[in-house]
C-alpha atoms as a PDB file:
ATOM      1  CA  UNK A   1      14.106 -25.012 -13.941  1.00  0.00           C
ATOM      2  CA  UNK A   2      10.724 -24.050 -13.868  1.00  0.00           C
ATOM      3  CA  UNK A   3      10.621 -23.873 -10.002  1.00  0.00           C
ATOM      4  CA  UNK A   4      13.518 -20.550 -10.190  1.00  0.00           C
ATOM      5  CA  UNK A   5      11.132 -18.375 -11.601  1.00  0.00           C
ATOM      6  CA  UNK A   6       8.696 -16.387 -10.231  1.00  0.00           C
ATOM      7  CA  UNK A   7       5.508 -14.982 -10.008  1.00  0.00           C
ATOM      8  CA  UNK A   8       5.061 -11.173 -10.879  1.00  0.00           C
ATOM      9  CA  UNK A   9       2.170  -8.569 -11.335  1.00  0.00           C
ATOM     10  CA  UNK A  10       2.443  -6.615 -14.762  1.00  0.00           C
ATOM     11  CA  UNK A  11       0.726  -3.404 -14.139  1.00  0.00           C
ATOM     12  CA  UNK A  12      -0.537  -1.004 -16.300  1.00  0.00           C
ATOM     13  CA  UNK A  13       0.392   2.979 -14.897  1.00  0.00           C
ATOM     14  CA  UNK A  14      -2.196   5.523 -15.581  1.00  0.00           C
ATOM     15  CA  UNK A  15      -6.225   4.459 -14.401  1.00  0.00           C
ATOM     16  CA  UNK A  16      -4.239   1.782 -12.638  1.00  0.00           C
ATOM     17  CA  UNK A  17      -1.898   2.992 -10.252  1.00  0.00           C
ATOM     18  CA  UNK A  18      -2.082   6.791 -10.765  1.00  0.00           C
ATOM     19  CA  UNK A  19      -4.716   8.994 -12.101  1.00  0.00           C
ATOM     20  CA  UNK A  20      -5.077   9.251 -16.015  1.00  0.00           C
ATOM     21  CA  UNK A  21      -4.502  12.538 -16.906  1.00  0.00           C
ATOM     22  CA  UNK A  22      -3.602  11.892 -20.470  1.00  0.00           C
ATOM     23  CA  UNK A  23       0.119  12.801 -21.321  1.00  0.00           C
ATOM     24  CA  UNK A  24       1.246  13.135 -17.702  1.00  0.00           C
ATOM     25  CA  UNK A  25       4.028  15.303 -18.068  1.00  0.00           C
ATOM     26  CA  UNK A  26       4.145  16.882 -14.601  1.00  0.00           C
ATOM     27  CA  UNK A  27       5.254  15.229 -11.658  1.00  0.00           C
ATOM     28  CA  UNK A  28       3.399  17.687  -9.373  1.00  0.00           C
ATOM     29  CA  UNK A  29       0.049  16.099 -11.248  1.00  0.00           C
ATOM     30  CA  UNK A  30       1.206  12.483 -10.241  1.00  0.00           C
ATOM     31  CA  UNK A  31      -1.931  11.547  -8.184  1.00  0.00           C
ATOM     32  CA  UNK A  32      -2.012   7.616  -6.807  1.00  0.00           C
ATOM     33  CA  UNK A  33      -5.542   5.784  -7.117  1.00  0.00           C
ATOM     34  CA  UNK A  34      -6.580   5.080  -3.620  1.00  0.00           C
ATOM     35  CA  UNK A  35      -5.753   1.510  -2.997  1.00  0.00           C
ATOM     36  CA  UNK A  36      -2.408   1.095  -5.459  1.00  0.00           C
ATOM     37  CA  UNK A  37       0.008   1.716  -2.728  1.00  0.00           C
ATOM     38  CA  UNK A  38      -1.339  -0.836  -0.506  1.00  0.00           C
ATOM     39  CA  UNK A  39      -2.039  -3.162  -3.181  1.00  0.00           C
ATOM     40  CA  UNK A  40       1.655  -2.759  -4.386  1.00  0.00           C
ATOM     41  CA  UNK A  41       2.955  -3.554  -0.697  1.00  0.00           C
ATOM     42  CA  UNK A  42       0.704  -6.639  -0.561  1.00  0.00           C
ATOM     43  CA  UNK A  43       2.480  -8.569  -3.563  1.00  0.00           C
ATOM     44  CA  UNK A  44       5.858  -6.963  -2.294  1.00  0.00           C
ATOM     45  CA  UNK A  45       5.289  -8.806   0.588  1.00  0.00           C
ATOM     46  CA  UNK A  46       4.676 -11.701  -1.024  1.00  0.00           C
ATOM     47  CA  UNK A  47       7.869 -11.678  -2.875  1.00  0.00           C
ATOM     48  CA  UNK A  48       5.840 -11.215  -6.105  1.00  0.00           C
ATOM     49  CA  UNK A  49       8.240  -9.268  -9.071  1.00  0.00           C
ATOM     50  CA  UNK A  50       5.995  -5.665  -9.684  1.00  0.00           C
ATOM     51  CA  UNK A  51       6.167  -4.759 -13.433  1.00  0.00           C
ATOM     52  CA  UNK A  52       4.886  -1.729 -15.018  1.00  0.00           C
ATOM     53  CA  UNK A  53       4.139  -2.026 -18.436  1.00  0.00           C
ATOM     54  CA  UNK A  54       2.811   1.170 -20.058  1.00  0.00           C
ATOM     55  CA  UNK A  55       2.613   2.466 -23.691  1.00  0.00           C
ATOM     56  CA  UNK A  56       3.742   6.185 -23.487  1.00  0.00           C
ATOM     57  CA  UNK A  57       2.797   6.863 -27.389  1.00  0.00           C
ATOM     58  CA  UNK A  58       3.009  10.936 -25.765  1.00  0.00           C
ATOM     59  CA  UNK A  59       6.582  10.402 -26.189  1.00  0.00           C
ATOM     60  CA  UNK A  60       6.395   9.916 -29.824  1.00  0.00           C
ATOM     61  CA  UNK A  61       4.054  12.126 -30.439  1.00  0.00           C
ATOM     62  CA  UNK A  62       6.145  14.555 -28.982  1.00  0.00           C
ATOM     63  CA  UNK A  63       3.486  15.953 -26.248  1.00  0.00           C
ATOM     64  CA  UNK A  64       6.188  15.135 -23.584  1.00  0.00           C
ATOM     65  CA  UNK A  65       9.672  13.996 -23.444  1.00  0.00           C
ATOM     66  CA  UNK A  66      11.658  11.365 -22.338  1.00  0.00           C
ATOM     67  CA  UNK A  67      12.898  13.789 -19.425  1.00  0.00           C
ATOM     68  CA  UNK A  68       9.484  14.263 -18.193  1.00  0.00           C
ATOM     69  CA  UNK A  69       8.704  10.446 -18.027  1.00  0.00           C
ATOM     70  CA  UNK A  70      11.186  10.237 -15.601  1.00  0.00           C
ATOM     71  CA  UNK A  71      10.129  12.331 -13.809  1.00  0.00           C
ATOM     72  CA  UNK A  72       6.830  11.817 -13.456  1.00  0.00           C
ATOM     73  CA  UNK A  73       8.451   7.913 -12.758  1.00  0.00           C
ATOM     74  CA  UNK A  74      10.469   9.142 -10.105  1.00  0.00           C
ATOM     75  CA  UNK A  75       7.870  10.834  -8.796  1.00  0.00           C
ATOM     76  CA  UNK A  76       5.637   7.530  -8.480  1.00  0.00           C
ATOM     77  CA  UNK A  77       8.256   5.511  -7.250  1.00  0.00           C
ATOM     78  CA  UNK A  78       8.603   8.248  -4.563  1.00  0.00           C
ATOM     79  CA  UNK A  79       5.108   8.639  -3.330  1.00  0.00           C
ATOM     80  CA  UNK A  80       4.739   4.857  -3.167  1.00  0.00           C
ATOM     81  CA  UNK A  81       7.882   4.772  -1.339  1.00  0.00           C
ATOM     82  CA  UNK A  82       6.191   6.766   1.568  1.00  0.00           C
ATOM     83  CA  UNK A  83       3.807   3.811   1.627  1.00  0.00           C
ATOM     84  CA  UNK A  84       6.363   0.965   1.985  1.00  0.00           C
ATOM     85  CA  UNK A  85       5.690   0.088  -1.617  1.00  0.00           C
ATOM     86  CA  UNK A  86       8.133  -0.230  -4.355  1.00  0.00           C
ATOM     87  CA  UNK A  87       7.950  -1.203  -8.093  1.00  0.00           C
ATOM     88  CA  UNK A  88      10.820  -3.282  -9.603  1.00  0.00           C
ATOM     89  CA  UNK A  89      11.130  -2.626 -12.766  1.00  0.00           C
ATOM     90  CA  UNK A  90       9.030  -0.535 -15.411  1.00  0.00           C
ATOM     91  CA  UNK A  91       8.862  -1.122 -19.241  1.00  0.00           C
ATOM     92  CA  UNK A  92       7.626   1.477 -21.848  1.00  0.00           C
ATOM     93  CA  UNK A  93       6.628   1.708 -25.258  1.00  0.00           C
ATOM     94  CA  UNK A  94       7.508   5.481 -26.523  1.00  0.00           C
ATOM     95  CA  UNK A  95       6.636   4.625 -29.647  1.00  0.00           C
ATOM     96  CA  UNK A  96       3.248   6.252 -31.768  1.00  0.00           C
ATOM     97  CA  UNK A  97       1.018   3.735 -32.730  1.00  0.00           C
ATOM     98  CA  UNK A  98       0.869   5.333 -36.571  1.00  0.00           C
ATOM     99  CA  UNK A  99       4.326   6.961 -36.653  1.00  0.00           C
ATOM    100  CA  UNK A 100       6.945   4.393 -35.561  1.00  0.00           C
ATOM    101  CA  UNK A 101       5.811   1.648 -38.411  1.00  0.00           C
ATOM    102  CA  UNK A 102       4.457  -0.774 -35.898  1.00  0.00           C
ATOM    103  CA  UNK A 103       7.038  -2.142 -33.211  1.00  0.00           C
ATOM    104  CA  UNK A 104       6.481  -5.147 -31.127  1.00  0.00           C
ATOM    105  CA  UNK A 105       6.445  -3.603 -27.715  1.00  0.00           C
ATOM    106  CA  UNK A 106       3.713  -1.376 -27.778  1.00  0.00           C
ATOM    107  CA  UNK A 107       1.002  -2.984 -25.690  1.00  0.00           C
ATOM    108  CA  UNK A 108      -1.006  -5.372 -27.118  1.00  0.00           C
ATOM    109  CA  UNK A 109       2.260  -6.511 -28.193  1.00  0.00           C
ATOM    110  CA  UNK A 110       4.296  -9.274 -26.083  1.00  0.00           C
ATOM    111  CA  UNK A 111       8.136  -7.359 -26.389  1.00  0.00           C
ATOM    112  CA  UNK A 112       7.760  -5.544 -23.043  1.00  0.00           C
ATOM    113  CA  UNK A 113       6.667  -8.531 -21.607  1.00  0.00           C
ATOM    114  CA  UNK A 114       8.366 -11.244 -23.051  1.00  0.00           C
ATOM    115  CA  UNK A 115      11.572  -8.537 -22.096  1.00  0.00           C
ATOM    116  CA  UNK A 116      10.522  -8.563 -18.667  1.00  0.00           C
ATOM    117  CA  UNK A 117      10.263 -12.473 -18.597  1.00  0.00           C
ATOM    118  CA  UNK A 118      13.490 -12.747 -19.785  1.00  0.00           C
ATOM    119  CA  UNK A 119      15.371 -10.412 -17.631  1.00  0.00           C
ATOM    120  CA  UNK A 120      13.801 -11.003 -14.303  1.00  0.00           C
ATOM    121  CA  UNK A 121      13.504 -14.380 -14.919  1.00  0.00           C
ATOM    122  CA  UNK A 122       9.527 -14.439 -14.414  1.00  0.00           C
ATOM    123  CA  UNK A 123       6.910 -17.546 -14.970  1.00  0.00           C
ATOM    124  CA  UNK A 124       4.107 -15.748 -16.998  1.00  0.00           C
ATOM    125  CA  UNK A 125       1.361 -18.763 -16.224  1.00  0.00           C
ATOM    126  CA  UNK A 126       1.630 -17.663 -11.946  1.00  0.00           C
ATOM    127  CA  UNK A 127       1.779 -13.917 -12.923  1.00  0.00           C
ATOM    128  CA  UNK A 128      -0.772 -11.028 -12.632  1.00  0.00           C
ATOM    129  CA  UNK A 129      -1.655  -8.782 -15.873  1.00  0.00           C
ATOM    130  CA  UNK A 130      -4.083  -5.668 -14.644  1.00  0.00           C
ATOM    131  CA  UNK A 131      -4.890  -2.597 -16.337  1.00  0.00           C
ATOM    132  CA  UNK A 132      -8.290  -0.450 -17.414  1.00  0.00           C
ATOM    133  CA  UNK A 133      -7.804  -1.661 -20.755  1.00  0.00           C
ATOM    134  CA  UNK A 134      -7.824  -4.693 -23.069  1.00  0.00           C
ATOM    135  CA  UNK A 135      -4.489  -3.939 -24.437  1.00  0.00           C
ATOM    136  CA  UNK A 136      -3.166  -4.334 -20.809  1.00  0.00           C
ATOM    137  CA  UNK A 137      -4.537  -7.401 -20.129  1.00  0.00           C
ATOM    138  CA  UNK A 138      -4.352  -9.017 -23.731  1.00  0.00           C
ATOM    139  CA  UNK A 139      -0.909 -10.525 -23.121  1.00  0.00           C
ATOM    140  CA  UNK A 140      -2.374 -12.842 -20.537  1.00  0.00           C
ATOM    141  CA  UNK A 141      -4.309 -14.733 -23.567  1.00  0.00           C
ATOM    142  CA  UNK A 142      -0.649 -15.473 -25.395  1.00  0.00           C
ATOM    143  CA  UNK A 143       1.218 -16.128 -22.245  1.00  0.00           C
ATOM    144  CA  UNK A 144      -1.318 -17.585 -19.160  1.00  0.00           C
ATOM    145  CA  UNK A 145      -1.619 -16.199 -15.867  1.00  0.00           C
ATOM    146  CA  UNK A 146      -4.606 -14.379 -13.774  1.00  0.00           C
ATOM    147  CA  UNK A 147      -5.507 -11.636 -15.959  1.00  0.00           C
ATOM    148  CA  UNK A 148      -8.241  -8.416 -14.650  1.00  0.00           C
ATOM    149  CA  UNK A 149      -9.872  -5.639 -16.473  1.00  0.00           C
ATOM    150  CA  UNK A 150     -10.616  -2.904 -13.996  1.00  0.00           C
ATOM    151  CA  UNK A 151     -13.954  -1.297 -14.023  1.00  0.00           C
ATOM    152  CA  UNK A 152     -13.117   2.647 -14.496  1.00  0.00           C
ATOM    153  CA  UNK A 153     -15.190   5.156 -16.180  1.00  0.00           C
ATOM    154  CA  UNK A 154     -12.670   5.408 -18.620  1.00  0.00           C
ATOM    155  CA  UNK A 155     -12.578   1.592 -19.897  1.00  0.00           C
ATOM    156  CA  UNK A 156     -14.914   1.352 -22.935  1.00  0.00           C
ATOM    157  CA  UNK A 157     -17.659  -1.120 -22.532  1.00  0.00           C
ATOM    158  CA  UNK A 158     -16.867  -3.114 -25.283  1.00  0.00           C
ATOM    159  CA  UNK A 159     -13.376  -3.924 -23.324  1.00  0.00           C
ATOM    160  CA  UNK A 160     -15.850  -5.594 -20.659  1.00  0.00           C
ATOM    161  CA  UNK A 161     -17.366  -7.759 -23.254  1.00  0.00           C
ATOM    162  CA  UNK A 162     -14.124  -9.168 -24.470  1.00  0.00           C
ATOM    163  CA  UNK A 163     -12.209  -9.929 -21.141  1.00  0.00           C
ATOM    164  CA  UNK A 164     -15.997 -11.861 -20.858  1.00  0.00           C
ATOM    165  CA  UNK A 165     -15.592 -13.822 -23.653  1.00  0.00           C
ATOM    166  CA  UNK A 166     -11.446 -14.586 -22.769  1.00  0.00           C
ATOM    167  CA  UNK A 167     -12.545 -15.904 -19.106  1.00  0.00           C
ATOM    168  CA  UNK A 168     -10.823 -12.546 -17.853  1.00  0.00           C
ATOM    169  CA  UNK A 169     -12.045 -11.174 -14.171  1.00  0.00           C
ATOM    170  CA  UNK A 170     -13.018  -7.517 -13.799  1.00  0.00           C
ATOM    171  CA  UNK A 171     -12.522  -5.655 -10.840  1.00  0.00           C
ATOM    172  CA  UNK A 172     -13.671  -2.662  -9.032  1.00  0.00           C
ATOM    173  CA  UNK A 173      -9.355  -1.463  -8.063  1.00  0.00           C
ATOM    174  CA  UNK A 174      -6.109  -2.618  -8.592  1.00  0.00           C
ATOM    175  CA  UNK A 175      -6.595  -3.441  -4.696  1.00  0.00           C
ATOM    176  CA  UNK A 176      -9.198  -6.120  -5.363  1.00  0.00           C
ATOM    177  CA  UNK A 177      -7.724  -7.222  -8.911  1.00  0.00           C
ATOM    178  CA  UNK A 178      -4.597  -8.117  -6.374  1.00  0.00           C
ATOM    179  CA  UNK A 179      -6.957  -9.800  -3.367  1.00  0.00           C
ATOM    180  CA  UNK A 180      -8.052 -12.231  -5.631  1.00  0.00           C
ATOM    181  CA  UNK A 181      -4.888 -13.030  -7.673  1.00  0.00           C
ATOM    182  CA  UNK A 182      -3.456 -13.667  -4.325  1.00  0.00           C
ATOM    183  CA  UNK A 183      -6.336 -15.902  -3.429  1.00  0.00           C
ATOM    184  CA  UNK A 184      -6.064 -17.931  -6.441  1.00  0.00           C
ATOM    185  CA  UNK A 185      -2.225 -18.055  -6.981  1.00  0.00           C
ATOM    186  CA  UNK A 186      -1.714 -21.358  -4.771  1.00  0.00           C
ATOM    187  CA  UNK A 187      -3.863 -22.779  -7.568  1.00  0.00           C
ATOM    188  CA  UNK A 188      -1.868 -21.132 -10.840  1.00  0.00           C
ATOM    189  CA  UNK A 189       0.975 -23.582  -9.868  1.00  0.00           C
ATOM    190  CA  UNK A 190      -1.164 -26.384 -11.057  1.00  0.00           C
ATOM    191  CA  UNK A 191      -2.417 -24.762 -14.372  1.00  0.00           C
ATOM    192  CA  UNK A 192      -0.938 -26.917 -17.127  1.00  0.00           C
END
């Protein structure tokens, strides 16, 4: 049974396929990062399931509403659209980390994942986890896979240190993060 699932790329939204603006509520601000697009179409073409996985604790905090997250989500789906790029499906945590009494989906939490899993029928251990922060990348740890950290001037330097110490690469852009999950996904078929 293990052969009917397949490999996907979780992917964190803002500072790792659009500009972090904080709170996006605009879709006119929706700005792609240079490479995501292409990076996107690369695993597309590989037949690899593209997951966004993004904590949108705005939501919650009431700085934007649901409304504008679609927007701004149709507006990202759009633009990569122009590029021959699509994502398949998109998870999010509205939840405030203080206000909602903990949940299990907020990211470093495993429910949008483990949803994700489920649903699409995916094999965590082959899959991709990128983002610009630990909490993106943590769920690699609990469930296997390739896991990167991407190097922006936004990702604390102490998030460097711990993907270090978990074995987990760090990357310039999501473009390179996918060049060398690519590269080593023959091998992640192996991985016990």
């Amino acid at each position: 049974m293990t052969d009917k699932k397949r490999p996907a790329a979780f992917l964190d939204r803002d500072g790792t396929i659009i500009r972090d603006t904080v709170y996006i509520r605009d879709p006119d601000d929706v700005e792609l990062l240079p490479d995501a697009a292409a990076a996107i179409k690369r695993l597309n073409e590989q037949s690899i399931v593209v997951v966004v996985v993004t904590n949108q604790s705005g939501i919650g905090r009431g700085l934007l509403s649901p409304a504008e997250y679609e927007a701004v989500r149709a507006r990202i789906d759009a633009e990569l659209a122009e590029h021959g790029a699509r994502i398949d499906a998109t998870y999010m945590c509205p939840h405030h980390p203080d206000l909602a009494g903990g949940c299990d989906c907020r990211k470093p939490g495993l429910g949008m994942y483990r949803r994700a899993i489920t649903e699409h029928q995916l094999d965590a251990k082959r899959s991709l986890f990128v983002g610009d922060r630990w909490r993106d990348v943590a769920a690699s740890v609990s469930l296997g896979g390739f896991a990167t950290l991407l190097d922006t001037p936004s990702t604390p330097d102490e998030e460097f240190d711990r993907a270090s110490h978990q074995g987990i690469g760090i990357a310039p852009s999501l473009g390179d993060a996918v060049d060398r999950y690519l590269h080593a996904l023959p091998a992640l078929g192996d991985r016990q």
